[in-house]
Protein backbone atom coordinates (compact mmCIF):
# COMPACT_ATOMS: atom_id res chain seq x y z
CA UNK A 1 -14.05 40.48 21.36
CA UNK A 2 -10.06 40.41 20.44
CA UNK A 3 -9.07 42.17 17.35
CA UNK A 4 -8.79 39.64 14.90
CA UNK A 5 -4.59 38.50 13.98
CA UNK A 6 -4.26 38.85 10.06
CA UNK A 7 -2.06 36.09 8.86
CA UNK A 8 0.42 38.03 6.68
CA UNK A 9 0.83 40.59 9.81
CA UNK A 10 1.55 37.60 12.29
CA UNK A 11 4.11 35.69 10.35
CA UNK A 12 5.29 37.86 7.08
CA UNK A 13 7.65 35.78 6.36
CA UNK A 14 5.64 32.71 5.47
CA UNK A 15 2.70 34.88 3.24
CA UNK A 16 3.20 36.61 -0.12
CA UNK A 17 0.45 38.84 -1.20
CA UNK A 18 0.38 37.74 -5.05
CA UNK A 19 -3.11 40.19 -5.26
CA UNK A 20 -4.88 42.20 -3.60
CA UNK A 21 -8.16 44.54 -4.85
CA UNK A 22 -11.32 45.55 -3.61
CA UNK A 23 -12.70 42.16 -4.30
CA UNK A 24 -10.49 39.68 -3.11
CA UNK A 25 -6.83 39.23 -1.74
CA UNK A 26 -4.57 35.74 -3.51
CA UNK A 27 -1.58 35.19 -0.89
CA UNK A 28 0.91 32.44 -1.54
CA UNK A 29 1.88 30.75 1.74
CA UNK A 30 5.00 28.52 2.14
CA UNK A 31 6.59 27.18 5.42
CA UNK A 32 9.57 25.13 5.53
CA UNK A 33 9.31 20.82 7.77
CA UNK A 34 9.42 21.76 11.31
CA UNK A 35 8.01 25.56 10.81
CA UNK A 36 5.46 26.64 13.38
CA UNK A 37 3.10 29.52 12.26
CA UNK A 38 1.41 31.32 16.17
CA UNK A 39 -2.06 31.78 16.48
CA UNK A 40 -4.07 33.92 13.91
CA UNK A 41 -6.76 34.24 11.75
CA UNK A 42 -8.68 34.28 8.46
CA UNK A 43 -11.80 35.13 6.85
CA UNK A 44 -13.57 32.41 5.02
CA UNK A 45 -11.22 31.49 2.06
CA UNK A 46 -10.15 28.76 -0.35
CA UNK A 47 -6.93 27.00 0.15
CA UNK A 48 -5.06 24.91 -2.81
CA UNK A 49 -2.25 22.81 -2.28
CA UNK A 50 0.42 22.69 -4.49
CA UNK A 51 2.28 20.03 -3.38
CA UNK A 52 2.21 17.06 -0.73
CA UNK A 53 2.29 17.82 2.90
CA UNK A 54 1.82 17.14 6.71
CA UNK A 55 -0.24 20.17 8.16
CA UNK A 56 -0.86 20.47 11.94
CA UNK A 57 -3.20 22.71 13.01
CA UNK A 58 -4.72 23.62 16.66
CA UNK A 59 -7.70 25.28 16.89
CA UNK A 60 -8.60 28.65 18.93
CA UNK A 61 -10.49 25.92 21.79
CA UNK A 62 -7.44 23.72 21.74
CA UNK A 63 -8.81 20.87 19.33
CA UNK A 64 -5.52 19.59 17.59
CA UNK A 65 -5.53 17.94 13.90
CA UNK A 66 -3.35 16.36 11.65
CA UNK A 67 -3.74 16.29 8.10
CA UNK A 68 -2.13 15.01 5.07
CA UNK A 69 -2.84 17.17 2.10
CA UNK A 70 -1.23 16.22 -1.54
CA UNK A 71 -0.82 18.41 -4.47
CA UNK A 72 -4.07 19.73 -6.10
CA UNK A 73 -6.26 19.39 -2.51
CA UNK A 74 -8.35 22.22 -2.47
CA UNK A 75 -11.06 23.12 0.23
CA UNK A 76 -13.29 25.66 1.64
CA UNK A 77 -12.38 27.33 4.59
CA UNK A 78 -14.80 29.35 7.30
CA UNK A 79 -13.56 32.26 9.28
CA UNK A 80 -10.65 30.26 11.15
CA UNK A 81 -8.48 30.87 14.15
CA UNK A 82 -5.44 28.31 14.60
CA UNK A 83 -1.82 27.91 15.03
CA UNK A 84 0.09 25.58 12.31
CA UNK A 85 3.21 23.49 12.42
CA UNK A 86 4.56 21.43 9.45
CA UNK A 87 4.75 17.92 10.58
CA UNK A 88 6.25 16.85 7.20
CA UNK A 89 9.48 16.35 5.45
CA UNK A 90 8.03 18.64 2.70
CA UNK A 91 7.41 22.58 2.44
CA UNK A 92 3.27 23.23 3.04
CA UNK A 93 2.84 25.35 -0.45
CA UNK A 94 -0.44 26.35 -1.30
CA UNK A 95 -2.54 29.21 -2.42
CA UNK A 96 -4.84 30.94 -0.02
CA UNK A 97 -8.09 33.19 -1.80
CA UNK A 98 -9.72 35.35 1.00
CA UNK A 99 -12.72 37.07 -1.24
CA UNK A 100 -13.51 40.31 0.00
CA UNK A 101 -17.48 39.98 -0.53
């Protein structure tokens, strides 16, 4: 099995690590229309939106998706392994929580 690609490490540029403790890890991710963020992954987390976007996301078996999120849209998230692109005219901005048990 392939290490696994931490987000932050991949593209550092698009993550800030707001917290990060023993019990969980809060990153603030922002990526400008037209961004693409490579292949990685994450542990199960939550993801809120802060504002309105177009997210497209390809999965690690190829499966594509397009998905319009608007400010406030939070979800639950398993362990995931895509690639993103902003499809938008808008930044995605959203808070990702990766607990840590």
């Amino acid at each position: 099995m392939p290490a696994l690609q931490d987000a932050v490490k991949v593209s550092p540029q698009l993550y800030k690590v707001r917290l990060e403790n023993d019990r969980v890890r809060v990153l603030e991710y922002r990526m400008a229309p037209g961004g693409i963020e490579p292949r990685h992954d994450h542990p199960p987390y939550v993801v809120y939106f802060l504002g309105d976007a177009l997210v497209r996301s390809t999965a690690a078996d190829g499966t594509k998706a397009e998905t319009k999120v608007t400010r406030g849209d939070v979800g639950w998230r398993d362990n995931t392994t895509h690639a993103i692109e902003n499809a938008g005219t808008t930044d995605i901005h959203a808070l990702i929580i990766e607990p840590k048990r």
